[in-house]
PDB file of N, CA and C in Angstrom:
ATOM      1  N   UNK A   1       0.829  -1.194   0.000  1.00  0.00           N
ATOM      2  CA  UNK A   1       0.000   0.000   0.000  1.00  0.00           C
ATOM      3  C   UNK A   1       0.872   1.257   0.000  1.00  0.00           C
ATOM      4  N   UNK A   2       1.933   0.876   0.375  1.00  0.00           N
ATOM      5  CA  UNK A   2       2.555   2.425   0.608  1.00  0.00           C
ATOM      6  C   UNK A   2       3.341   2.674  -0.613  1.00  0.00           C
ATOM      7  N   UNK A   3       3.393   2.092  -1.800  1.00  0.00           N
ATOM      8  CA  UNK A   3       4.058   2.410  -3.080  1.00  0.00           C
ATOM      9  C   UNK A   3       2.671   3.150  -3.958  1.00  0.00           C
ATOM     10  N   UNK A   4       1.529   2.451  -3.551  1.00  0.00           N
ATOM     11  CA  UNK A   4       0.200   3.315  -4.000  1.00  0.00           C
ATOM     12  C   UNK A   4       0.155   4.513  -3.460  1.00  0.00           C
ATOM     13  N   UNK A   5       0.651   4.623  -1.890  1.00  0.00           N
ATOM     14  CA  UNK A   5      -0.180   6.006  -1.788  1.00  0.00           C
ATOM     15  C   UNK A   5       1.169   7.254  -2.388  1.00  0.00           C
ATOM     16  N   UNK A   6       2.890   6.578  -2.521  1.00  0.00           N
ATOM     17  CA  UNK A   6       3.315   7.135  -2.962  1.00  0.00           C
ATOM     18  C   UNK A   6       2.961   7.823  -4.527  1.00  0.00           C
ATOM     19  N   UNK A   7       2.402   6.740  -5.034  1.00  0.00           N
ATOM     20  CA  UNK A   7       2.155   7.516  -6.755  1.00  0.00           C
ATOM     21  C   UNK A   7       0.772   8.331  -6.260  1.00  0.00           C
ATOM     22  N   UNK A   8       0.029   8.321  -5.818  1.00  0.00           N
ATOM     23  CA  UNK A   8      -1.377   8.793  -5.474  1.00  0.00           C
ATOM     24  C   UNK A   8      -0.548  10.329  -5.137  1.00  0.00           C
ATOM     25  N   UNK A   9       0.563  10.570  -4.203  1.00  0.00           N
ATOM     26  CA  UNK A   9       0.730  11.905  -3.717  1.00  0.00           C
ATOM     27  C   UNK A   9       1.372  12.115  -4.909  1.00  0.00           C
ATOM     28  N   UNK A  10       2.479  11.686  -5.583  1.00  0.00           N
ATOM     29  CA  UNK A  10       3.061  12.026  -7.121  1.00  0.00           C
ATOM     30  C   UNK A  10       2.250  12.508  -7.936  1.00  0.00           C
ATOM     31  N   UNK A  11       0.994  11.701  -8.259  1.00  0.00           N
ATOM     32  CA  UNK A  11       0.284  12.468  -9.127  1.00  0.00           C
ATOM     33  C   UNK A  11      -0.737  13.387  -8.584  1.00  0.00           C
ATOM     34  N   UNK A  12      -0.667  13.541  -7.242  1.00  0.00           N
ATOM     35  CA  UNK A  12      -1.738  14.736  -7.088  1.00  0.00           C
ATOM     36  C   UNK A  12      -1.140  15.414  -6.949  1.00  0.00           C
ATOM     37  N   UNK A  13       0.245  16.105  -7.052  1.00  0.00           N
ATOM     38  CA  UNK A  13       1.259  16.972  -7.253  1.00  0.00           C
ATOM     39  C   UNK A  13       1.721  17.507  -8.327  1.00  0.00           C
ATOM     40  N   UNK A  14       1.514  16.465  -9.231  1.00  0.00           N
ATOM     41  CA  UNK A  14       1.531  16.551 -10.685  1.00  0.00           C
ATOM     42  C   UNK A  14       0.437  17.243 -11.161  1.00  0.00           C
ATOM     43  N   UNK A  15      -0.557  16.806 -11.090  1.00  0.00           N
ATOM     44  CA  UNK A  15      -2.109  17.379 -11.946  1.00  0.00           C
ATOM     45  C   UNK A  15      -2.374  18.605 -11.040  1.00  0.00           C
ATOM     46  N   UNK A  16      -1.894  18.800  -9.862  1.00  0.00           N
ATOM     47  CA  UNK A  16      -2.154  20.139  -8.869  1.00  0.00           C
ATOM     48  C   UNK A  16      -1.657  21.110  -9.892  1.00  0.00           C
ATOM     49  N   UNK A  17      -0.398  20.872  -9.727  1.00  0.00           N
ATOM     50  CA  UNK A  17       0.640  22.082 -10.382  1.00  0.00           C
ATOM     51  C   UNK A  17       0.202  22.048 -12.151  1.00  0.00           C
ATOM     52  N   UNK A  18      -0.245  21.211 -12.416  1.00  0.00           N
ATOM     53  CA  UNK A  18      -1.085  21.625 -14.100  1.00  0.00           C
ATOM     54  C   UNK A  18      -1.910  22.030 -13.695  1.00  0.00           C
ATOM     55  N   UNK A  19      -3.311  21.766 -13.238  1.00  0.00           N
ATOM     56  CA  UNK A  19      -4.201  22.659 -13.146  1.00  0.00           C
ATOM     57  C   UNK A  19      -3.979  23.867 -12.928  1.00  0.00           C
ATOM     58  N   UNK A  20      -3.047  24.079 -11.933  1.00  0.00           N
ATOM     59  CA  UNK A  20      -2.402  25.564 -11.108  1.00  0.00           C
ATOM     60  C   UNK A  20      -1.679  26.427 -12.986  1.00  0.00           C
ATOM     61  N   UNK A  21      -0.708  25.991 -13.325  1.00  0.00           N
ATOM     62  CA  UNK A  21      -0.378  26.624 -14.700  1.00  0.00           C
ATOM     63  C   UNK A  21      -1.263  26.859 -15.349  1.00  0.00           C
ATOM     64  N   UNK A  22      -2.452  25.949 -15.816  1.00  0.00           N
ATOM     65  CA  UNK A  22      -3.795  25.786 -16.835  1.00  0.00           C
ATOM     66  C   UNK A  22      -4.573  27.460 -16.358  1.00  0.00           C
ATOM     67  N   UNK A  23      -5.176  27.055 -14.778  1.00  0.00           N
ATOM     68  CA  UNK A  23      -5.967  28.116 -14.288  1.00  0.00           C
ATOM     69  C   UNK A  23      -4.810  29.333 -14.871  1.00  0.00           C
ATOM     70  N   UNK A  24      -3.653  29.862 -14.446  1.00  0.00           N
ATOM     71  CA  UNK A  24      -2.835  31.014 -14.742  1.00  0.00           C
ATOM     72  C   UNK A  24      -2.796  31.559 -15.979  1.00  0.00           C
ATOM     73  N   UNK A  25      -2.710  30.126 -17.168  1.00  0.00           N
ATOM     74  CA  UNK A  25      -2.992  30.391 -18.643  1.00  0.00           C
ATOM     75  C   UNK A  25      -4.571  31.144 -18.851  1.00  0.00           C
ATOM     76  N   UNK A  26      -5.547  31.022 -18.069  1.00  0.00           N
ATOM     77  CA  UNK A  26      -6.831  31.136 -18.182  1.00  0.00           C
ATOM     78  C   UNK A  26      -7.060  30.015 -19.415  1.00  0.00           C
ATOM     79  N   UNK A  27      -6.668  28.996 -19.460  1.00  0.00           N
ATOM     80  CA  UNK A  27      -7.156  27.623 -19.698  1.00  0.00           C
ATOM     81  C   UNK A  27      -8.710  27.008 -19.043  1.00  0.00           C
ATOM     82  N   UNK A  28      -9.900  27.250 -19.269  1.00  0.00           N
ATOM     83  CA  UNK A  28     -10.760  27.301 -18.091  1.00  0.00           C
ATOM     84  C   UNK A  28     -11.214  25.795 -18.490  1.00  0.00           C
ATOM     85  N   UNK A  29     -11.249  25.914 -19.798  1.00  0.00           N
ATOM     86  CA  UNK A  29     -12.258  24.067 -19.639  1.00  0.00           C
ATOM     87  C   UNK A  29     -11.159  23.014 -19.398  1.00  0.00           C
ATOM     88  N   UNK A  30      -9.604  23.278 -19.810  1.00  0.00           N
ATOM     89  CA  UNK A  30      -8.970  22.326 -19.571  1.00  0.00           C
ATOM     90  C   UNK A  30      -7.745  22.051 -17.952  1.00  0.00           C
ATOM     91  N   UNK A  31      -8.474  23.586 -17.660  1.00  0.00           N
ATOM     92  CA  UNK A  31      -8.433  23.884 -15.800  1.00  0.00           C
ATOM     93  C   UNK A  31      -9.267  22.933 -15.101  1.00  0.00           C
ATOM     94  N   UNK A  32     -10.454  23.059 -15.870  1.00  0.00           N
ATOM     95  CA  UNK A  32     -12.037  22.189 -15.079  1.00  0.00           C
ATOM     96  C   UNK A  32     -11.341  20.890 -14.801  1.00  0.00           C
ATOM     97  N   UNK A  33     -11.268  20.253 -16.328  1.00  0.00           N
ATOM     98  CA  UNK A  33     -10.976  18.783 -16.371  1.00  0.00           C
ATOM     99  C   UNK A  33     -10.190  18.118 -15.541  1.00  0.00           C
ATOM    100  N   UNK A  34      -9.041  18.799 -15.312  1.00  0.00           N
ATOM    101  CA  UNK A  34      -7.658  18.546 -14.813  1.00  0.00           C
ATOM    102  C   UNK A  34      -8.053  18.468 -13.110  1.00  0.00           C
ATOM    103  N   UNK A  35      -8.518  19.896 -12.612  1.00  0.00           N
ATOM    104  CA  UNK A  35      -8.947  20.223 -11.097  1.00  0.00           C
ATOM    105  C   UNK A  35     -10.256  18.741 -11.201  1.00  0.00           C
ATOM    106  N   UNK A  36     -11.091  18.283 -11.928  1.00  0.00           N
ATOM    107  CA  UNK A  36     -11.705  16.951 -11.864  1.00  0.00           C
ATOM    108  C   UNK A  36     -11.016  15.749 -11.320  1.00  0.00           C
ATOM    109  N   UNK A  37      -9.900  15.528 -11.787  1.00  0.00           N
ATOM    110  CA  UNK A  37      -8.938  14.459 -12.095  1.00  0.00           C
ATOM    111  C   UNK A  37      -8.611  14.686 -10.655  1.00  0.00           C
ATOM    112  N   UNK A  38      -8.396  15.792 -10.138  1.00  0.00           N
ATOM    113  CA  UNK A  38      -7.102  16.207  -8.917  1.00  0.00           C
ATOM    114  C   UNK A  38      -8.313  15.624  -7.789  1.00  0.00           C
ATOM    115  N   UNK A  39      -9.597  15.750  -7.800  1.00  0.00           N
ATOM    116  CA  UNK A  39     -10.388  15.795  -6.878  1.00  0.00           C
ATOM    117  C   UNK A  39     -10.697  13.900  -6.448  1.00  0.00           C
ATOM    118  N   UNK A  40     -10.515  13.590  -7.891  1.00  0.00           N
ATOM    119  CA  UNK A  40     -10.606  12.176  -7.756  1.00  0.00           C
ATOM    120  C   UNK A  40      -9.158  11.309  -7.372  1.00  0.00           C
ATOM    121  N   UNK A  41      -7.904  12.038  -7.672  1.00  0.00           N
ATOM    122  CA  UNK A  41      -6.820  11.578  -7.334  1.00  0.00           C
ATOM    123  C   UNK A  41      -6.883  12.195  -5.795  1.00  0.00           C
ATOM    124  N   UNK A  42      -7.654  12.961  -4.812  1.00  0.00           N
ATOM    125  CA  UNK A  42      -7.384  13.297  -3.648  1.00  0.00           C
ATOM    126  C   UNK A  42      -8.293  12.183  -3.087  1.00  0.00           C
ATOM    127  N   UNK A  43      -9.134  11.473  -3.484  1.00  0.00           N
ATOM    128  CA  UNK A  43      -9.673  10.347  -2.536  1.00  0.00           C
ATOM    129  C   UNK A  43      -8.781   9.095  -2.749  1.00  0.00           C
ATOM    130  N   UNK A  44      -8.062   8.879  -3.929  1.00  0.00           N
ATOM    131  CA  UNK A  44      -6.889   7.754  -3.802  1.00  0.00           C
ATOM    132  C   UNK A  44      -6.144   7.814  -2.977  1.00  0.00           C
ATOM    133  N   UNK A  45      -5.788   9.113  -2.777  1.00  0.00           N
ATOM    134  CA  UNK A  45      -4.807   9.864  -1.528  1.00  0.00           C
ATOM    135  C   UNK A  45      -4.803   9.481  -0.294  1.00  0.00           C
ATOM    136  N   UNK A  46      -5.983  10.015  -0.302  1.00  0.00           N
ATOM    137  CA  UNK A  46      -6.850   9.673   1.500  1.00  0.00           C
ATOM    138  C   UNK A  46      -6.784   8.346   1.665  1.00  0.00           C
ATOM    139  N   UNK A  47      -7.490   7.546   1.172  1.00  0.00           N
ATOM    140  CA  UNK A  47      -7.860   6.485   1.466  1.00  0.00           C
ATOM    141  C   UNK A  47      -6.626   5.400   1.413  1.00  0.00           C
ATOM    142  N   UNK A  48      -5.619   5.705   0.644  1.00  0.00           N
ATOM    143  CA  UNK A  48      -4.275   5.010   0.742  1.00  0.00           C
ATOM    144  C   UNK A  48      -3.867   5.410   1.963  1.00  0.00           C
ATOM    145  N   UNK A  49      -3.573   6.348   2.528  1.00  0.00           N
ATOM    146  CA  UNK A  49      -2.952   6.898   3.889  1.00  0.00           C
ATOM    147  C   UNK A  49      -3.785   6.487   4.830  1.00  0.00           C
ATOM    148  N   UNK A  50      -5.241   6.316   4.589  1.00  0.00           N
ATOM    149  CA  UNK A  50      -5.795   5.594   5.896  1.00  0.00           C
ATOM    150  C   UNK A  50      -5.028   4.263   5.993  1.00  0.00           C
ATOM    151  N   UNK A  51      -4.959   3.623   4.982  1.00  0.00           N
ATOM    152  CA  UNK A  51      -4.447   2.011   5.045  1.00  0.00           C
ATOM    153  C   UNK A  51      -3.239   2.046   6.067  1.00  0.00           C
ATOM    154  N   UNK A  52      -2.267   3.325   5.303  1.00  0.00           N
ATOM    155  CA  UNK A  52      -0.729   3.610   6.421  1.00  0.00           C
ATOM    156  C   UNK A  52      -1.277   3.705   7.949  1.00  0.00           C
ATOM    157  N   UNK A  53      -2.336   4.687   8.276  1.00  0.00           N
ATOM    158  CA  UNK A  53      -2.328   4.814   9.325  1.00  0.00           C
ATOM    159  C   UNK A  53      -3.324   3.493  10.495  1.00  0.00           C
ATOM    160  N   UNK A  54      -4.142   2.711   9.355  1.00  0.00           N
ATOM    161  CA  UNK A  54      -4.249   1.705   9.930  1.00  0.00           C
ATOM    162  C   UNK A  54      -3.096   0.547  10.128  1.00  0.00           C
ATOM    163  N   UNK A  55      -2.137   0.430   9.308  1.00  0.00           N
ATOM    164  CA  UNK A  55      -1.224  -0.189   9.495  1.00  0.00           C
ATOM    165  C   UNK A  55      -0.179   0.338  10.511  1.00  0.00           C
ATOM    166  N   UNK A  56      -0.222   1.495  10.651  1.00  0.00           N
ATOM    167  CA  UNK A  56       0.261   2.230  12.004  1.00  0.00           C
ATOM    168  C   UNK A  56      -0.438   1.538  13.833  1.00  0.00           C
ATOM    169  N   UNK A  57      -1.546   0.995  13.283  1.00  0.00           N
ATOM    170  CA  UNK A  57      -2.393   1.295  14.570  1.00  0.00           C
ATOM    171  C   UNK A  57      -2.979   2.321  15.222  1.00  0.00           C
ATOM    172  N   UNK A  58      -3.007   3.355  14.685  1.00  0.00           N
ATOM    173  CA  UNK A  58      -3.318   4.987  15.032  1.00  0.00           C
ATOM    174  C   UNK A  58      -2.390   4.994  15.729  1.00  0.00           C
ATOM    175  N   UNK A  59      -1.019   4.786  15.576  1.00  0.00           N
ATOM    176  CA  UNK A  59       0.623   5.349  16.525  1.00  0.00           C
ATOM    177  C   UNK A  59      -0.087   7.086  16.155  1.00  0.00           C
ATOM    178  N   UNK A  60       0.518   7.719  17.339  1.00  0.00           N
ATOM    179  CA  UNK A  60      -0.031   9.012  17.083  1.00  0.00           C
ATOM    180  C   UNK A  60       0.786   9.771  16.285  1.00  0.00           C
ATOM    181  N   UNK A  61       2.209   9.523  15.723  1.00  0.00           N
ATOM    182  CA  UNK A  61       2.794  10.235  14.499  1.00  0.00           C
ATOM    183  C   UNK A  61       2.192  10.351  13.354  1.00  0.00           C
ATOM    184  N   UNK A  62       1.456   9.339  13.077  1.00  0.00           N
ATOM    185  CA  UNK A  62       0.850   8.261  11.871  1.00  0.00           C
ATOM    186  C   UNK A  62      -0.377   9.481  12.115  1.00  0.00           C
ATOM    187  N   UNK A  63      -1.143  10.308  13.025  1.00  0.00           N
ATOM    188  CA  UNK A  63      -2.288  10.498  12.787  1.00  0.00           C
ATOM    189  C   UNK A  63      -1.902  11.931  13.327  1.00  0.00           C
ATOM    190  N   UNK A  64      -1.028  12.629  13.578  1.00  0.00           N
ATOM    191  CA  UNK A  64      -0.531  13.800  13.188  1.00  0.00           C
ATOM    192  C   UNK A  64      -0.158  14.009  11.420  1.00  0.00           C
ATOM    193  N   UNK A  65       0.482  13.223  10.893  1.00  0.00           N
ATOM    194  CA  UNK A  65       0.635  13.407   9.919  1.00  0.00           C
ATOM    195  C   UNK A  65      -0.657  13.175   8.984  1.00  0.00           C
ATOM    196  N   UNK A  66      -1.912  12.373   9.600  1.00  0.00           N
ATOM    197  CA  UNK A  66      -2.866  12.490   8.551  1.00  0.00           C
ATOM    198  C   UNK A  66      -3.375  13.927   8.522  1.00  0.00           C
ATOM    199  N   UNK A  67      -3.117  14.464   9.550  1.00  0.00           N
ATOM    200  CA  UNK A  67      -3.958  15.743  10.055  1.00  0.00           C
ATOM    201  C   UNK A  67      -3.309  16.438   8.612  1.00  0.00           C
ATOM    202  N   UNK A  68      -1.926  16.825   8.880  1.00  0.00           N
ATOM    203  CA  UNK A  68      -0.990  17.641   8.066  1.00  0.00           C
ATOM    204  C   UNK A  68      -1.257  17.354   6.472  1.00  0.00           C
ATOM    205  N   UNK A  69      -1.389  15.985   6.229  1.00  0.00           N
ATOM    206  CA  UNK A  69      -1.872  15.929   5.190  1.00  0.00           C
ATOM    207  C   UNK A  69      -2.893  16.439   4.550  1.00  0.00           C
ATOM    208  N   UNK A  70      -4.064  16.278   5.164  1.00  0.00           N
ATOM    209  CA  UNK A  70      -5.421  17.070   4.933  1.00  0.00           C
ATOM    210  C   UNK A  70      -5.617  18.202   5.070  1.00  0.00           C
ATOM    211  N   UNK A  71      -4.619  18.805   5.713  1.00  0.00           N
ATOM    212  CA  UNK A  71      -4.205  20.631   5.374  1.00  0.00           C
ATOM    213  C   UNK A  71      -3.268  20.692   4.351  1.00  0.00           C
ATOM    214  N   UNK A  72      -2.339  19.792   3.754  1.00  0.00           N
ATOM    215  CA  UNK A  72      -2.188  20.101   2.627  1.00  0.00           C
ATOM    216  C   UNK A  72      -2.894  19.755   1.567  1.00  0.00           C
ATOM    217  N   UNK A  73      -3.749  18.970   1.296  1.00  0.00           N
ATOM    218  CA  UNK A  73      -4.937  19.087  -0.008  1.00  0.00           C
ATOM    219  C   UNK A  73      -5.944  19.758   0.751  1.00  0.00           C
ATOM    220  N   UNK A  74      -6.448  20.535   1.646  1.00  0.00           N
ATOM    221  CA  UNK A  74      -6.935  21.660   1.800  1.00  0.00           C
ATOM    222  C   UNK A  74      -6.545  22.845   0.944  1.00  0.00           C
ATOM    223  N   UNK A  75      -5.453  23.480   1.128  1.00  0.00           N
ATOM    224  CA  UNK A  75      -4.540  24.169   0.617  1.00  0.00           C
ATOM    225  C   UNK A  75      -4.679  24.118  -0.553  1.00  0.00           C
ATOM    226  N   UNK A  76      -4.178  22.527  -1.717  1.00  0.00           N
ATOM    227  CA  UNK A  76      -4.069  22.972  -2.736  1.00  0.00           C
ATOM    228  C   UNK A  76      -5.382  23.057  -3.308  1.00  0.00           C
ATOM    229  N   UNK A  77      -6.429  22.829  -2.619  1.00  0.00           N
ATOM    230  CA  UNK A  77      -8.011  23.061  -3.481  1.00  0.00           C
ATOM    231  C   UNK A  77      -8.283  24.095  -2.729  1.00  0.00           C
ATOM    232  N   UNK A  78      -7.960  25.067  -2.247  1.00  0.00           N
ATOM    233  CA  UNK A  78      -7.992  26.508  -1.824  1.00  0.00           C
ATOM    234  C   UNK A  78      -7.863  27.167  -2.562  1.00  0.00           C
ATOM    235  N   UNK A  79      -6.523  26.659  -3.187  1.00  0.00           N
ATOM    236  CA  UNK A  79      -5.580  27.364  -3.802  1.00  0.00           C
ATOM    237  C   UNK A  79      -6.466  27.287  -5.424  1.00  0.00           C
ATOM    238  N   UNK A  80      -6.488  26.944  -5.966  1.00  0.00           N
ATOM    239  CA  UNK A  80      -7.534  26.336  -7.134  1.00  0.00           C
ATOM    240  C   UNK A  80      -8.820  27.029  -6.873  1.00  0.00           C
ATOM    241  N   UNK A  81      -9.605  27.001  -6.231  1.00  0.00           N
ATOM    242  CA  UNK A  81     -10.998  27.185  -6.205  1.00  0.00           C
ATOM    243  C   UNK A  81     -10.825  29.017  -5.774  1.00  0.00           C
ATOM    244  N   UNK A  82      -9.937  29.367  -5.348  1.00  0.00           N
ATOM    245  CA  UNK A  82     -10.107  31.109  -5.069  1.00  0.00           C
ATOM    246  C   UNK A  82      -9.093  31.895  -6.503  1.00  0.00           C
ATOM    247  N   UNK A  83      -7.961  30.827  -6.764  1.00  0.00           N
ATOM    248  CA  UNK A  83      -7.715  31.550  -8.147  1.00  0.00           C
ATOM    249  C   UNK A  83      -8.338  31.663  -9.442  1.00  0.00           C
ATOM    250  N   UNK A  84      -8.994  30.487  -9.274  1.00  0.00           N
ATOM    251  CA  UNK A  84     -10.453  30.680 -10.828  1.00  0.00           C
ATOM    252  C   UNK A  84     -11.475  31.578 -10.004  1.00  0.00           C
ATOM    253  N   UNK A  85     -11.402  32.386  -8.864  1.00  0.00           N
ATOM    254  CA  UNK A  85     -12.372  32.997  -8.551  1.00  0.00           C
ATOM    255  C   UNK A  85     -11.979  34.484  -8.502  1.00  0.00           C
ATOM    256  N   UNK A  86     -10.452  34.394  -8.589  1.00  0.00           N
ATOM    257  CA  UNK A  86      -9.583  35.386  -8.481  1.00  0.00           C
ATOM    258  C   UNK A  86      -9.350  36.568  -7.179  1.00  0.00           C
ATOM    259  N   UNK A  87      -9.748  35.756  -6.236  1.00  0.00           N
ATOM    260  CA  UNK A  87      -9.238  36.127  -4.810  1.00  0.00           C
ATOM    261  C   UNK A  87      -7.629  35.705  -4.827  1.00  0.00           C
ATOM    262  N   UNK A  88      -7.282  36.314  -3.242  1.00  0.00           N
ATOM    263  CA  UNK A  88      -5.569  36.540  -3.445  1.00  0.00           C
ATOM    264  C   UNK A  88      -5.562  34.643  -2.608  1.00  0.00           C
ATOM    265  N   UNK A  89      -4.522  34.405  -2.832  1.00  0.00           N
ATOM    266  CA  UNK A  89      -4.286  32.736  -2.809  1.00  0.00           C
ATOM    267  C   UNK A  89      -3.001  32.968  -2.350  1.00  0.00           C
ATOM    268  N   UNK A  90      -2.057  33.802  -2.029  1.00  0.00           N
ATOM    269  CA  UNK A  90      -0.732  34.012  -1.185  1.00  0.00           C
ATOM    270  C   UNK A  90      -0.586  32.995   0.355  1.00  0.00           C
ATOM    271  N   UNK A  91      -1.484  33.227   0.810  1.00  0.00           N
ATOM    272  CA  UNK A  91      -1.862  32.865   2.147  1.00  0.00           C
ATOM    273  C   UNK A  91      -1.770  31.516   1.968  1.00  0.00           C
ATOM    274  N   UNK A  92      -2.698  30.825   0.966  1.00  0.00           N
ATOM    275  CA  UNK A  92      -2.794  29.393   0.848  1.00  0.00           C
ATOM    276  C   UNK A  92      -1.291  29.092   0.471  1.00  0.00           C
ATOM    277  N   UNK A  93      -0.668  29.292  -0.219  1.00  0.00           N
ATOM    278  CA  UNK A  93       0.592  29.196  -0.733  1.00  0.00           C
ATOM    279  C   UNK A  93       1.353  28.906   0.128  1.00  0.00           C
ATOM    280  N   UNK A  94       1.292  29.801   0.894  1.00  0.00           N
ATOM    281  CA  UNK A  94       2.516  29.812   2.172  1.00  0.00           C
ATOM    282  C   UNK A  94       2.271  28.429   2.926  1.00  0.00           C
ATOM    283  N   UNK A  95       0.433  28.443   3.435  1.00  0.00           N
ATOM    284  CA  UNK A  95       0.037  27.165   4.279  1.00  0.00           C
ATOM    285  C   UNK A  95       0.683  26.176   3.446  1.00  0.00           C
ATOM    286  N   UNK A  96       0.193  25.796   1.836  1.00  0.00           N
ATOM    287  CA  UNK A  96       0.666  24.594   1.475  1.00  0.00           C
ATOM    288  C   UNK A  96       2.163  24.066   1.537  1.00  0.00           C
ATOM    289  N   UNK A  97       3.737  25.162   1.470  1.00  0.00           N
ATOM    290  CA  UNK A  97       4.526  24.978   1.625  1.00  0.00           C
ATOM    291  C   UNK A  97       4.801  24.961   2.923  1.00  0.00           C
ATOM    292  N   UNK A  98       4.355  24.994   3.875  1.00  0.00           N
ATOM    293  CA  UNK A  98       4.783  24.824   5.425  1.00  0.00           C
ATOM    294  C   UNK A  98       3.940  23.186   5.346  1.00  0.00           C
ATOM    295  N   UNK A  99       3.011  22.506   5.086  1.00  0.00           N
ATOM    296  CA  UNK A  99       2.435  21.552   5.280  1.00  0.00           C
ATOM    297  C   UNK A  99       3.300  20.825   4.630  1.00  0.00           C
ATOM    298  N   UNK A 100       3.341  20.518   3.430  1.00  0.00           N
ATOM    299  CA  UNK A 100       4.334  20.487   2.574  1.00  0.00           C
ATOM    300  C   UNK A 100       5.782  19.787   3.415  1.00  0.00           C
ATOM    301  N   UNK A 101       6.549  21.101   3.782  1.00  0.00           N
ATOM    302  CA  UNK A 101       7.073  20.233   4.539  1.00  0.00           C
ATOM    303  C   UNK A 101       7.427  19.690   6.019  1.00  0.00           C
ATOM    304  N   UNK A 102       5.878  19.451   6.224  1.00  0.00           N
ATOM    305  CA  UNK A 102       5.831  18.750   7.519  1.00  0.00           C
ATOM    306  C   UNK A 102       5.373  17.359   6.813  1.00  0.00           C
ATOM    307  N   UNK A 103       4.511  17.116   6.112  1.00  0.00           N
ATOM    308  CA  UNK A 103       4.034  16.078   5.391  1.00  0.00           C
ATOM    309  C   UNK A 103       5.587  15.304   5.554  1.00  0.00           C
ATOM    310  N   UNK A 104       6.480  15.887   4.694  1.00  0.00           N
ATOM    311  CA  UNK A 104       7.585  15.096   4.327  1.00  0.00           C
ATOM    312  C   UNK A 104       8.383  14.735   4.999  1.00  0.00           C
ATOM    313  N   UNK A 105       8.369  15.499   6.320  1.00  0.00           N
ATOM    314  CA  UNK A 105       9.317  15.352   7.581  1.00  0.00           C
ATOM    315  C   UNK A 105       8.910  14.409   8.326  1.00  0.00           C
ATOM    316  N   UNK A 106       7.226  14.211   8.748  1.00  0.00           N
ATOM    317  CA  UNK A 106       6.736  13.291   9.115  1.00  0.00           C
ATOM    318  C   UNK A 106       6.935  12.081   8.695  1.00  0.00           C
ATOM    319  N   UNK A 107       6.759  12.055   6.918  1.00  0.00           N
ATOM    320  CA  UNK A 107       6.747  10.920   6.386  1.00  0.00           C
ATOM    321  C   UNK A 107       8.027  10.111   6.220  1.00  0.00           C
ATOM    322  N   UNK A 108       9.260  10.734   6.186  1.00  0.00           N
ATOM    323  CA  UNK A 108      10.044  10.291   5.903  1.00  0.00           C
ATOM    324  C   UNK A 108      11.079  10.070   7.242  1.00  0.00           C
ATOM    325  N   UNK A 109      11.280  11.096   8.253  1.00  0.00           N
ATOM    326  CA  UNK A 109      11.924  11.147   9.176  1.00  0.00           C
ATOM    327  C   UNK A 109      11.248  10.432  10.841  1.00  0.00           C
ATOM    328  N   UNK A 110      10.077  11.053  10.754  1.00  0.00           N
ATOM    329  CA  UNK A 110       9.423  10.393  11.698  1.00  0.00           C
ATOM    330  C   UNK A 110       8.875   9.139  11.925  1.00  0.00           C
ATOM    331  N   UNK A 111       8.377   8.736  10.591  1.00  0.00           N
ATOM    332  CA  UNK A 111       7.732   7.541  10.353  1.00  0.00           C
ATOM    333  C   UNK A 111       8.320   6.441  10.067  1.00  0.00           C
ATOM    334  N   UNK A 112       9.660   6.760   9.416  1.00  0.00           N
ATOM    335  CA  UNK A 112      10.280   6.298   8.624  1.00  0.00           C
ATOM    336  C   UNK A 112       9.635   5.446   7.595  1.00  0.00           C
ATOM    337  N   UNK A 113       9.197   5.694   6.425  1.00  0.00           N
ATOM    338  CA  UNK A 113       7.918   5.213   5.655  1.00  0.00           C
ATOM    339  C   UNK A 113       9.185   4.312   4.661  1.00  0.00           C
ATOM    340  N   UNK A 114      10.107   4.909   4.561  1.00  0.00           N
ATOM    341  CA  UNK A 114      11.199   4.115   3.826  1.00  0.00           C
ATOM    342  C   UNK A 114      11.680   2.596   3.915  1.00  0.00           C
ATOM    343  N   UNK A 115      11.489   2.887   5.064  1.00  0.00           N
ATOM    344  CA  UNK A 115      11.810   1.270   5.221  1.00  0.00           C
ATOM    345  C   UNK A 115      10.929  -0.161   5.526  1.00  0.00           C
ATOM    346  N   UNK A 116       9.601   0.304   5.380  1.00  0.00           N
ATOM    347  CA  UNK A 116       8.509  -0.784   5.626  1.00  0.00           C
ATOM    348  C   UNK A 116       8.702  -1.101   4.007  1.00  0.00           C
TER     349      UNK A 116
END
């Protein structure tokens, strides 16, 4: 499970940051499609990381980091849904790169996700 939820965060990082360029191009129908894709790649997301954190046992690192996680796809559908609306999205920015890297600090240092 944890090589799934790795491509699951790969590509919702991937199609984030296209949609994010698309919306900037004012690309709007192929913004839509893409922010579609991202919404359905954020429940692969979730639901892979529940598996981690059931395989954790709810260890409470394991469920700090789900938290952090879900403020970072907060963030990036913040970030998306107020720039096609054209509110300022700075704020989200900042949140997603501080989550960002706690996500990774958690995941990699704390958890050590590397070596299961």
């Amino acid at each position: 499970m944890l090589h799934a939820h790795y491509t699951a965060w790969g590509l919702t990082l991937i199609v984030f940051m296209t949609s994010y360029f698309l919306m900037r191009a004012g690309k709007g129908k192929a913004q839509n499609i893409t922010h579609t894709i991202l919404r359905i790649l954020y429940i692969l997301t979730v639901v892979s990381g529940m598996f981690l954190v059931f395989g954790y046992h709810f260890w409470g690192p394991s469920l700090v980091k789900m938290v952090v996680a879900l403020w970072l796809l907060f963030s990036m559908e913040m970030i998306l849904v107020r720039g096609v609306k054209g509110k300022t999205i700075w704020a989200f920015w900042l949140q997603f790169l501080f989550a960002f890297m706690l996500v990774f600090f958690y995941g990699y240092y704390v958890l050590h996700l590397y070596q299961l």
